[in-house]
PDB file of N, CA and C in Angstrom:
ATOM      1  N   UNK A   1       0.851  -1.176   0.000  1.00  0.00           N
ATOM      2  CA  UNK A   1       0.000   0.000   0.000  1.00  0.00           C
ATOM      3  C   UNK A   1       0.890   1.229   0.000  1.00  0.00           C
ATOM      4  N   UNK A   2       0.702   2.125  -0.582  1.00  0.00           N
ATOM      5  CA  UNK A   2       1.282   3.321  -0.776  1.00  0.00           C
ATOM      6  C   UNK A   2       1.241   4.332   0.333  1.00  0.00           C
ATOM      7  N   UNK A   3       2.252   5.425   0.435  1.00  0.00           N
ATOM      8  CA  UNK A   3       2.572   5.917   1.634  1.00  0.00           C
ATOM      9  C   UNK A   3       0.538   7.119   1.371  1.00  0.00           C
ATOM     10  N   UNK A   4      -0.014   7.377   0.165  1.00  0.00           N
ATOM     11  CA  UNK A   4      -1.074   8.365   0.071  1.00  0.00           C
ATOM     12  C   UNK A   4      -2.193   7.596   0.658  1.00  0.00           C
ATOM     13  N   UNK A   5      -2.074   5.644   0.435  1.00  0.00           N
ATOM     14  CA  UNK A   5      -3.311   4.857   0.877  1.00  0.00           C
ATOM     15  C   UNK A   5      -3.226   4.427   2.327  1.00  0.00           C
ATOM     16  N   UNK A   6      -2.472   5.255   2.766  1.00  0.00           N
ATOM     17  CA  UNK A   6      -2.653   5.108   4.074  1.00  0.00           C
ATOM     18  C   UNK A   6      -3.320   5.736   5.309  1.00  0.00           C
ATOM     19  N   UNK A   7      -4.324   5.071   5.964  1.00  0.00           N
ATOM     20  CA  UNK A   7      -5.648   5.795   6.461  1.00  0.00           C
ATOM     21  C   UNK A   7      -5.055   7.058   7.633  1.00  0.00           C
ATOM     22  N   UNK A   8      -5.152   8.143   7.345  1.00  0.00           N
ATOM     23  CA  UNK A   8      -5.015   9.022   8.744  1.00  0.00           C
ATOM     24  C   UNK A   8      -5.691   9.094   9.210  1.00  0.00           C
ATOM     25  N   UNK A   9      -5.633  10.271  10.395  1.00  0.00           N
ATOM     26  CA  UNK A   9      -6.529  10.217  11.521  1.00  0.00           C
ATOM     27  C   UNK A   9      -7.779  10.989  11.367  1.00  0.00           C
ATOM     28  N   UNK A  10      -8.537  11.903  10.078  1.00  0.00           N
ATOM     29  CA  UNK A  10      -9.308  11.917  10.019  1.00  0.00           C
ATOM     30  C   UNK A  10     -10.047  11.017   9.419  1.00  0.00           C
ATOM     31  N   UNK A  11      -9.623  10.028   8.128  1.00  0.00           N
ATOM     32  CA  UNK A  11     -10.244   9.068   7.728  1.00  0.00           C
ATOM     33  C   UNK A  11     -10.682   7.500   9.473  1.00  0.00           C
ATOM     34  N   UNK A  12      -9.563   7.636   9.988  1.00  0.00           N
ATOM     35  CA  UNK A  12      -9.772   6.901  10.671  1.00  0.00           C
ATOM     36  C   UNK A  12     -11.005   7.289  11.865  1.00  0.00           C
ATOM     37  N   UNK A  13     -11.033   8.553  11.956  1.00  0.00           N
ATOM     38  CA  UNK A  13     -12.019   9.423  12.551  1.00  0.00           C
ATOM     39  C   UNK A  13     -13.895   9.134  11.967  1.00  0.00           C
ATOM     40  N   UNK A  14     -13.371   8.986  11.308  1.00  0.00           N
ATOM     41  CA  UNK A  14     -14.418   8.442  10.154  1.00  0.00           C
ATOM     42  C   UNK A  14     -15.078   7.261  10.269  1.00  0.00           C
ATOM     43  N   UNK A  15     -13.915   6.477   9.957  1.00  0.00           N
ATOM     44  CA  UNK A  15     -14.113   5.045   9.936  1.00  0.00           C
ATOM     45  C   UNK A  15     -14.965   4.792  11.452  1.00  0.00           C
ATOM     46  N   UNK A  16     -14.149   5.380  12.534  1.00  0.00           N
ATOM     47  CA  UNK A  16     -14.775   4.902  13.742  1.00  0.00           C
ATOM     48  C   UNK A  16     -15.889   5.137  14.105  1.00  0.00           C
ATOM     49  N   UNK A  17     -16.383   6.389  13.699  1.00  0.00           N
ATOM     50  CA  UNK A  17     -17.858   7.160  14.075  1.00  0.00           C
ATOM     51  C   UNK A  17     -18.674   6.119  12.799  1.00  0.00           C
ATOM     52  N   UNK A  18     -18.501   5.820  12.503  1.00  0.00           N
ATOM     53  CA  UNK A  18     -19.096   4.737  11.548  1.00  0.00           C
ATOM     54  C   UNK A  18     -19.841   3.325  12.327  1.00  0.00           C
ATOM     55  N   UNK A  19     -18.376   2.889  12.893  1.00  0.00           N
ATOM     56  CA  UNK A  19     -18.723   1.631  13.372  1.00  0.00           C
ATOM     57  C   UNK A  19     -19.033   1.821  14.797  1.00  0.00           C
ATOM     58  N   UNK A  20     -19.310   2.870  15.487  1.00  0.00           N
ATOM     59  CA  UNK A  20     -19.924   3.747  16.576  1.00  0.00           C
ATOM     60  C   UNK A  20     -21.576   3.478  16.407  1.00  0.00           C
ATOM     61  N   UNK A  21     -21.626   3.538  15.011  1.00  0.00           N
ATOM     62  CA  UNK A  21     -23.379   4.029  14.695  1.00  0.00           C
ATOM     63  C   UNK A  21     -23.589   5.447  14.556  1.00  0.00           C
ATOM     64  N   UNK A  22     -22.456   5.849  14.681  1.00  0.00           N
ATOM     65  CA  UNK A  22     -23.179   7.431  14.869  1.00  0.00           C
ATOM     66  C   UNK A  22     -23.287   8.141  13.087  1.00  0.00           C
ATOM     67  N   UNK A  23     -23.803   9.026  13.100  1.00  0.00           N
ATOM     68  CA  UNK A  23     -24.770   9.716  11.835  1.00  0.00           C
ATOM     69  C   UNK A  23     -23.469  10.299  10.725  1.00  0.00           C
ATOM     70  N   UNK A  24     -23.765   9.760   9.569  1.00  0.00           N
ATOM     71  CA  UNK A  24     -22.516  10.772   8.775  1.00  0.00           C
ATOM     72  C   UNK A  24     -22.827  11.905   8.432  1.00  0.00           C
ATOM     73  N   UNK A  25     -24.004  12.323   9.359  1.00  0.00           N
ATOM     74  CA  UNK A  25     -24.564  14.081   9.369  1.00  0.00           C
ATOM     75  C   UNK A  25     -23.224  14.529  10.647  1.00  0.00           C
ATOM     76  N   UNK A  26     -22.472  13.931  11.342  1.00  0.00           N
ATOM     77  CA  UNK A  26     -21.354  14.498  12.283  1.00  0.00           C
ATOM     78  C   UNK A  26     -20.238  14.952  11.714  1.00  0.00           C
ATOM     79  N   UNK A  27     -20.125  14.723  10.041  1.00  0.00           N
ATOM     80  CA  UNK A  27     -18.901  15.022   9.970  1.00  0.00           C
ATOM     81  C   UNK A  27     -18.425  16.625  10.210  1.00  0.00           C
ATOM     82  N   UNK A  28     -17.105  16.322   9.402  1.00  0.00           N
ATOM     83  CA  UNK A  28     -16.773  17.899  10.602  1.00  0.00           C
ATOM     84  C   UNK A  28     -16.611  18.791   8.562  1.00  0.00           C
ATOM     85  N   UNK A  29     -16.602  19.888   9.009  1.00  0.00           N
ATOM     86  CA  UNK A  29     -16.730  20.568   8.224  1.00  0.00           C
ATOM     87  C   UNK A  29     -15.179  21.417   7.723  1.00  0.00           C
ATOM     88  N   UNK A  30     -15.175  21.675   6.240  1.00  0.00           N
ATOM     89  CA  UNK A  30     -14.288  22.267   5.953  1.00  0.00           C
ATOM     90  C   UNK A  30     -12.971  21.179   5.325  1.00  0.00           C
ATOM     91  N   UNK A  31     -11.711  21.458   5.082  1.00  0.00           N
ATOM     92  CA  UNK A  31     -11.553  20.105   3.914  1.00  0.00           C
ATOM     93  C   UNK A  31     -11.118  19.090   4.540  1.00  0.00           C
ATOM     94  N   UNK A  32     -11.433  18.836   5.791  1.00  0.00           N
ATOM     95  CA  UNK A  32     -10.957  17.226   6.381  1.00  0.00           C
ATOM     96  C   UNK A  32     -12.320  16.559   5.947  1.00  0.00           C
ATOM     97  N   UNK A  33     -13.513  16.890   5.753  1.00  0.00           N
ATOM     98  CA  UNK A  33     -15.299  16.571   5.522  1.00  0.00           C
ATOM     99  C   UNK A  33     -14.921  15.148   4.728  1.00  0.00           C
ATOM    100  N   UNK A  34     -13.705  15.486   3.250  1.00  0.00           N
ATOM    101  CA  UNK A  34     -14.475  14.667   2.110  1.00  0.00           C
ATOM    102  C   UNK A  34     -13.520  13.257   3.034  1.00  0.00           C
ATOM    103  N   UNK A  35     -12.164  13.279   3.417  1.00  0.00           N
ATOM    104  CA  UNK A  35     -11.665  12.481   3.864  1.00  0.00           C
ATOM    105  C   UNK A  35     -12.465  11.607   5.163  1.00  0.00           C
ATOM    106  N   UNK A  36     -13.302  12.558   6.294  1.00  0.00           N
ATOM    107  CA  UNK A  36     -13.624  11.771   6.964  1.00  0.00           C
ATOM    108  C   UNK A  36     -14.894  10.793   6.819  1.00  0.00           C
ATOM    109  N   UNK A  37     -15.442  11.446   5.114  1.00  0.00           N
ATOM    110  CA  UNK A  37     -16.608  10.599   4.686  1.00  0.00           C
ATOM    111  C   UNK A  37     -15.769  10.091   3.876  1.00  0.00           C
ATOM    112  N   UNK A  38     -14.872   9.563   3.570  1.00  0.00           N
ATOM    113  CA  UNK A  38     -14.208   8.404   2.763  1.00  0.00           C
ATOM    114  C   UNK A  38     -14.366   7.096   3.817  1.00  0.00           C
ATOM    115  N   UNK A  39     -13.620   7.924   4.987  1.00  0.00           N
ATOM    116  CA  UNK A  39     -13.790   6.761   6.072  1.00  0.00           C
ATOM    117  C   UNK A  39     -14.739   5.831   6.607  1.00  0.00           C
ATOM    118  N   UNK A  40     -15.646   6.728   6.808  1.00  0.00           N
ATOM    119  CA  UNK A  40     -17.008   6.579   6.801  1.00  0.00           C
ATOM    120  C   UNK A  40     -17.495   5.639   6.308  1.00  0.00           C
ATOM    121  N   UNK A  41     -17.459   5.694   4.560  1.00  0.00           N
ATOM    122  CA  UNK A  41     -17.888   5.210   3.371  1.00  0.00           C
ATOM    123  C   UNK A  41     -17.291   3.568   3.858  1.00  0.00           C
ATOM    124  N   UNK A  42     -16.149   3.784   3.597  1.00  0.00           N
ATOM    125  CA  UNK A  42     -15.369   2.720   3.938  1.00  0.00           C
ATOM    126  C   UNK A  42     -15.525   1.463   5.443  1.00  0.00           C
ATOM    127  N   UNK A  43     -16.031   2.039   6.105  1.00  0.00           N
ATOM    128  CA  UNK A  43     -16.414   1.112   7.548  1.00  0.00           C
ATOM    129  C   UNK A  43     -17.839   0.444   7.073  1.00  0.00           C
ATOM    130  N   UNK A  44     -18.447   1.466   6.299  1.00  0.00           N
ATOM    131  CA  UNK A  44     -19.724   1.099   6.362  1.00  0.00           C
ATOM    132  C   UNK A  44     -19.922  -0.371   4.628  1.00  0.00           C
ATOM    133  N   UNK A  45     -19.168   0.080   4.134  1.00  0.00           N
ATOM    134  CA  UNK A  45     -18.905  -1.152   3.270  1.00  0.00           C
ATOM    135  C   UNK A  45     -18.325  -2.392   3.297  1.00  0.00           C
ATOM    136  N   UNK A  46     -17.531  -2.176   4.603  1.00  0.00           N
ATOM    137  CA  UNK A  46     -16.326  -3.368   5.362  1.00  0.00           C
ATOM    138  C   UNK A  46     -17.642  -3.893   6.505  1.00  0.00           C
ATOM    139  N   UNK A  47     -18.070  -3.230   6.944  1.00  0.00           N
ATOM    140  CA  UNK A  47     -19.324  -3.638   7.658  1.00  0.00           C
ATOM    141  C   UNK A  47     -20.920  -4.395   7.034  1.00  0.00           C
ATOM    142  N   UNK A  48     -20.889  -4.379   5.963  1.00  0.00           N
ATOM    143  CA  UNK A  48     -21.913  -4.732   4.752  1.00  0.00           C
ATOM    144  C   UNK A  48     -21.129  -5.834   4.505  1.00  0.00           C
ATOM    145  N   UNK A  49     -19.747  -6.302   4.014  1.00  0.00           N
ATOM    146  CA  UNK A  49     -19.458  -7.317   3.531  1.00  0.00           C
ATOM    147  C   UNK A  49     -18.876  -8.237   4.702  1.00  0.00           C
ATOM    148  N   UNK A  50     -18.886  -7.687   6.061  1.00  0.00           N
ATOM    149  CA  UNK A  50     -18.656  -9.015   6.880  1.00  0.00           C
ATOM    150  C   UNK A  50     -19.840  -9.748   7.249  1.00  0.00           C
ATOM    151  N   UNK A  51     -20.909  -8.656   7.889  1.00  0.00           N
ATOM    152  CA  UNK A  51     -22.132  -8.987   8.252  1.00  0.00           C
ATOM    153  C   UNK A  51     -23.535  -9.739   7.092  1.00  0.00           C
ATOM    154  N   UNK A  52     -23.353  -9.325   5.900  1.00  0.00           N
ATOM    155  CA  UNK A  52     -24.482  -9.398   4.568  1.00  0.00           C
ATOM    156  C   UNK A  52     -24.868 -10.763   4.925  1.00  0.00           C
ATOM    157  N   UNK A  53     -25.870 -11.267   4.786  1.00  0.00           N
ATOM    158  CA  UNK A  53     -26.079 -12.588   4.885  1.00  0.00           C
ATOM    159  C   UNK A  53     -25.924 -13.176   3.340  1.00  0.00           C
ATOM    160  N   UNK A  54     -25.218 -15.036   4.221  1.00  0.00           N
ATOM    161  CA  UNK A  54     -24.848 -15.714   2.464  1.00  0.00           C
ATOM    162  C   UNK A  54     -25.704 -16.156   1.659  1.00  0.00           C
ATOM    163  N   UNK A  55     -25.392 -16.431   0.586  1.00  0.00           N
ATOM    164  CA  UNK A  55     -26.684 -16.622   0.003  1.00  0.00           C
ATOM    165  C   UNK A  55     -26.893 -18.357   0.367  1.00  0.00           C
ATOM    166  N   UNK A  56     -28.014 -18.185   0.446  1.00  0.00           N
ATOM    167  CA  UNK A  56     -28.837 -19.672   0.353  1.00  0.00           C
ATOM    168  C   UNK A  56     -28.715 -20.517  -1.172  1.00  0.00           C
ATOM    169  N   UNK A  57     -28.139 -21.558  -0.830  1.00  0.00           N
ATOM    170  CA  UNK A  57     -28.589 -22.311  -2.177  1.00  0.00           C
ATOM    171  C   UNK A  57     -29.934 -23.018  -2.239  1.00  0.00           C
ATOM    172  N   UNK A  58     -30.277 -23.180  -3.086  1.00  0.00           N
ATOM    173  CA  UNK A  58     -31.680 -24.190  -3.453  1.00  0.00           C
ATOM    174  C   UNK A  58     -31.244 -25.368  -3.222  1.00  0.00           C
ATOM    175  N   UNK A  59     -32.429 -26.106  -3.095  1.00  0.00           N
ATOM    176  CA  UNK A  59     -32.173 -27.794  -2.942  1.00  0.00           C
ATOM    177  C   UNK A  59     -31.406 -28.395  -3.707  1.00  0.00           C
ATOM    178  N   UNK A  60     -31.490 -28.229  -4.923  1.00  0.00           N
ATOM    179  CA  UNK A  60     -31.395 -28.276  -6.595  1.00  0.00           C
ATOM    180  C   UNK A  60     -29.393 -28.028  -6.522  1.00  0.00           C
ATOM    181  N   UNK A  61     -29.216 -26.870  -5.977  1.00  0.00           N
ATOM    182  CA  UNK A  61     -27.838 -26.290  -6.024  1.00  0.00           C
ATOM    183  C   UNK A  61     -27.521 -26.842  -5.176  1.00  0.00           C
ATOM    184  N   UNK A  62     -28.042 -27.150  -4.064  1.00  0.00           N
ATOM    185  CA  UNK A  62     -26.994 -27.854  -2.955  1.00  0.00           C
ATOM    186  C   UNK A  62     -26.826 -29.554  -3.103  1.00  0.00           C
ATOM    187  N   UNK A  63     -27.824 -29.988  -3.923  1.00  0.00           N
ATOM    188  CA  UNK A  63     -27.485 -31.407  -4.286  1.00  0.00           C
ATOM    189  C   UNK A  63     -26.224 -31.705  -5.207  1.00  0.00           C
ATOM    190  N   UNK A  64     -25.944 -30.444  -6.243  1.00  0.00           N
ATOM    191  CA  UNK A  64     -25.613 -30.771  -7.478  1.00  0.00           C
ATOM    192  C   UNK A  64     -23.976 -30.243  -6.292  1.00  0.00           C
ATOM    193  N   UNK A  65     -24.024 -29.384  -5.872  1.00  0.00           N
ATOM    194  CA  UNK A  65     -22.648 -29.283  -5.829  1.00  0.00           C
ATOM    195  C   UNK A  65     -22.205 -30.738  -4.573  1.00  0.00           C
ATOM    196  N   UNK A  66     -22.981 -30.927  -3.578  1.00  0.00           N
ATOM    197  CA  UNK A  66     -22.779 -32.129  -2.740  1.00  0.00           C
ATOM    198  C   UNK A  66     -22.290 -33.301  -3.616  1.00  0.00           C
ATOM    199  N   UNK A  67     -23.175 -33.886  -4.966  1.00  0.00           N
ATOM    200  CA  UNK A  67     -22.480 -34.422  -5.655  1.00  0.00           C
ATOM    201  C   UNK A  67     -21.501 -34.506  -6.244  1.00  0.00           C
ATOM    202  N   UNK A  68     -21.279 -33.783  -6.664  1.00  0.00           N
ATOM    203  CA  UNK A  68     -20.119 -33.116  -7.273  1.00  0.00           C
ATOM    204  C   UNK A  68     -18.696 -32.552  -6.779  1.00  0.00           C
ATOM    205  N   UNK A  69     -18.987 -32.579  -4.987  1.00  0.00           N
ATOM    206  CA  UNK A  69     -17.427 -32.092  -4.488  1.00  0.00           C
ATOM    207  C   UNK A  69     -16.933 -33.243  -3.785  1.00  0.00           C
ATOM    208  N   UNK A  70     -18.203 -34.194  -3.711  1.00  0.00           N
ATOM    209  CA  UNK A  70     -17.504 -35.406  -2.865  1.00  0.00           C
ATOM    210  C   UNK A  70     -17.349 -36.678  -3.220  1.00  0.00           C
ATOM    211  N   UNK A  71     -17.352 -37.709  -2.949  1.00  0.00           N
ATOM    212  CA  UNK A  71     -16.615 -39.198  -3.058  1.00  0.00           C
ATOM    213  C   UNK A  71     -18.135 -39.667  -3.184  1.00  0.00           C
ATOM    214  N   UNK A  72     -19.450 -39.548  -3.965  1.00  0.00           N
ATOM    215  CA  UNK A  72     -20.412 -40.093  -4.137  1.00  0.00           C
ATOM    216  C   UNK A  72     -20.393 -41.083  -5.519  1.00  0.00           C
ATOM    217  N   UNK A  73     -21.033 -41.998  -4.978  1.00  0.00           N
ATOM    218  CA  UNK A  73     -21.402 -43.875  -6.160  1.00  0.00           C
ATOM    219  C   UNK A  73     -22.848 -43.952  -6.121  1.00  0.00           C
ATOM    220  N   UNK A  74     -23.395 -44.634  -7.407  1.00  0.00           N
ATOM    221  CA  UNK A  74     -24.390 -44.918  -7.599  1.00  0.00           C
ATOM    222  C   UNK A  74     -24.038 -46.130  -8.169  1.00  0.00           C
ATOM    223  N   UNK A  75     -24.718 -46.721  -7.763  1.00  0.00           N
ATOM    224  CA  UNK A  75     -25.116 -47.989  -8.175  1.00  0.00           C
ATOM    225  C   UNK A  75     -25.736 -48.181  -9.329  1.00  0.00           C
ATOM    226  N   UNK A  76     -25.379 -49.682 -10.106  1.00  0.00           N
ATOM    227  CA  UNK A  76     -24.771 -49.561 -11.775  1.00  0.00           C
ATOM    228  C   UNK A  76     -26.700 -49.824 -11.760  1.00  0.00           C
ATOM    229  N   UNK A  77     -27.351 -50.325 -10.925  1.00  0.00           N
ATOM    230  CA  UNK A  77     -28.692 -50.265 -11.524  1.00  0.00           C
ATOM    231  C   UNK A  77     -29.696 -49.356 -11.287  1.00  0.00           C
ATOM    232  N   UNK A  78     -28.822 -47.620 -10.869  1.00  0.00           N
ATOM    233  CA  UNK A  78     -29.803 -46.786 -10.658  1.00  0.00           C
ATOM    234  C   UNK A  78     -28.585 -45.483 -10.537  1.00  0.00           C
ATOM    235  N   UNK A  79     -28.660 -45.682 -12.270  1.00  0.00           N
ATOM    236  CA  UNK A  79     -27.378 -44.815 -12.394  1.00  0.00           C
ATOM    237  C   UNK A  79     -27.732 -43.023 -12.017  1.00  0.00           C
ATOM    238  N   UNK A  80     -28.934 -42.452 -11.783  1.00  0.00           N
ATOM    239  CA  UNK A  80     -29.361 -41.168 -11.457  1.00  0.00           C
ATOM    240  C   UNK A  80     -29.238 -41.103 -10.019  1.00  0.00           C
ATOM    241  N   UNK A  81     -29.080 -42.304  -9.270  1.00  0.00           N
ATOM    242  CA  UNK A  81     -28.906 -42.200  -7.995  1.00  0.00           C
ATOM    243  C   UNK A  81     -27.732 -41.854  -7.039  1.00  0.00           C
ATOM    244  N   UNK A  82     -27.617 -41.555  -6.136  1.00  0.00           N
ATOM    245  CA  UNK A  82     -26.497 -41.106  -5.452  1.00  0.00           C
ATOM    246  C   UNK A  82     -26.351 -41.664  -4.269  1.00  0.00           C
ATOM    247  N   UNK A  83     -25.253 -42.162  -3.541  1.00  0.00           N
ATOM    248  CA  UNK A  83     -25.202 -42.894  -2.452  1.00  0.00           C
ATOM    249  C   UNK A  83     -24.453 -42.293  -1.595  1.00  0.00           C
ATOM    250  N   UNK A  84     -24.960 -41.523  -0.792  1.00  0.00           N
ATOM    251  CA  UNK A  84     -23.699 -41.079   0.706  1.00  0.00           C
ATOM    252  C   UNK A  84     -24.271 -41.035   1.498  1.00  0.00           C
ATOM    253  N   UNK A  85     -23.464 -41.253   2.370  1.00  0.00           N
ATOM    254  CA  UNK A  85     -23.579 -41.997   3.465  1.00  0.00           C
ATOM    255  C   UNK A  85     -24.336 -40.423   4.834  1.00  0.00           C
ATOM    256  N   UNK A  86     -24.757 -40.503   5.991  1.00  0.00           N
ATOM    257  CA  UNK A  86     -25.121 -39.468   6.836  1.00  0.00           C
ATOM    258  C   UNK A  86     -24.152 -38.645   7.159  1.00  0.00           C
ATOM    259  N   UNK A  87     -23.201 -39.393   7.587  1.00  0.00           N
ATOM    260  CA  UNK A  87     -21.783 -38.316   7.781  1.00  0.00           C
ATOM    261  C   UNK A  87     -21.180 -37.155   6.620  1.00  0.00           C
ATOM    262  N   UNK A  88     -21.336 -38.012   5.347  1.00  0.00           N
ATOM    263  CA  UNK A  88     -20.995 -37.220   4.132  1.00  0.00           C
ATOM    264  C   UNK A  88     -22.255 -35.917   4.311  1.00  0.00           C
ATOM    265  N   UNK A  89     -23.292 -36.265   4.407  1.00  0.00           N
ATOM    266  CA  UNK A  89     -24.109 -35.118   4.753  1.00  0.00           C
ATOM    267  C   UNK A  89     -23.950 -34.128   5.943  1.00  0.00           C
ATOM    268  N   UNK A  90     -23.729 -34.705   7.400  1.00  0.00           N
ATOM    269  CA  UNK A  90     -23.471 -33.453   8.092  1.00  0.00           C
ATOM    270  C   UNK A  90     -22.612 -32.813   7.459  1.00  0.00           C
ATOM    271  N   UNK A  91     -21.505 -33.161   7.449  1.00  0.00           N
ATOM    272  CA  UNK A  91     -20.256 -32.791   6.863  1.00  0.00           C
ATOM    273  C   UNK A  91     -20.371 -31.755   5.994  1.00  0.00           C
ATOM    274  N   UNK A  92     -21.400 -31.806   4.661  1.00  0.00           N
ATOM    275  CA  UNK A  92     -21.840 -31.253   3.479  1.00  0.00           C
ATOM    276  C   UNK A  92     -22.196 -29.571   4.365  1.00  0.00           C
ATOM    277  N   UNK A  93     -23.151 -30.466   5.059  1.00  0.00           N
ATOM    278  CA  UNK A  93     -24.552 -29.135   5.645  1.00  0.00           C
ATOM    279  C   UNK A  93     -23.685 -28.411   6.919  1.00  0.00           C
ATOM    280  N   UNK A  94     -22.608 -28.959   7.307  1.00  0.00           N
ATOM    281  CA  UNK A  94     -21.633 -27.824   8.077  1.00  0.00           C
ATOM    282  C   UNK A  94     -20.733 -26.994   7.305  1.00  0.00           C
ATOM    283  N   UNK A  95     -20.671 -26.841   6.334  1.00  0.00           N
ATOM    284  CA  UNK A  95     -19.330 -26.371   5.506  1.00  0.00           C
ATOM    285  C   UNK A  95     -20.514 -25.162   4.748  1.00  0.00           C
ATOM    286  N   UNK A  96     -21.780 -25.365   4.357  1.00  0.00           N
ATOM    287  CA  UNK A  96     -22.672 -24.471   3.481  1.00  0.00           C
ATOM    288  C   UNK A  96     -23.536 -23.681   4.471  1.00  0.00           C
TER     289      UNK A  96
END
């Protein structure tokens, strides 16, 4: 990171009143404003992508990839079928 991408203390001023909750109607006025709403900007997007909820797969998507990432056999007289075992499933449904 470059010595300019490095957060000072009004961006960091920013950042914190952010993850405070408090209003980005506080910023301060005059030319530290655009920097401490960079910060701002920035907590509140780092805060959106830790918290966002994941997406859900469908039944449909979570079969096809379960098949598909693990050690599953079907049996030669029911070749659409899939065989794993319960463990292969917790296993599956803890990781998604």
């Amino acid at each position: 990171m470059s010595e300019s991408a490095q957060p000072n203390d009004v961006f960091q001023a920013g950042y914190d009143a952010c993850m405070r909750g408090q209003s980005y109607l506080t910023h301060p006025e005059g030319q530290n404003r655009d920097e401490w709403l960079r910060g701002f900007s920035q907590a509140s997007d780092d805060y959106a992508k830790k918290y966002a909820p994941a997406k859900k797969l469908t039944p449909e998507e979570a079969w096809q990839d379960l098949i598909e990432t693990s050690d599953v056999t079907s049996p030669a007289e029911y070749p659409n079928h899939a065989l794993i075992t319960f463990e292969q499933l917790r296993e599956y449904m803890a990781s998604v």
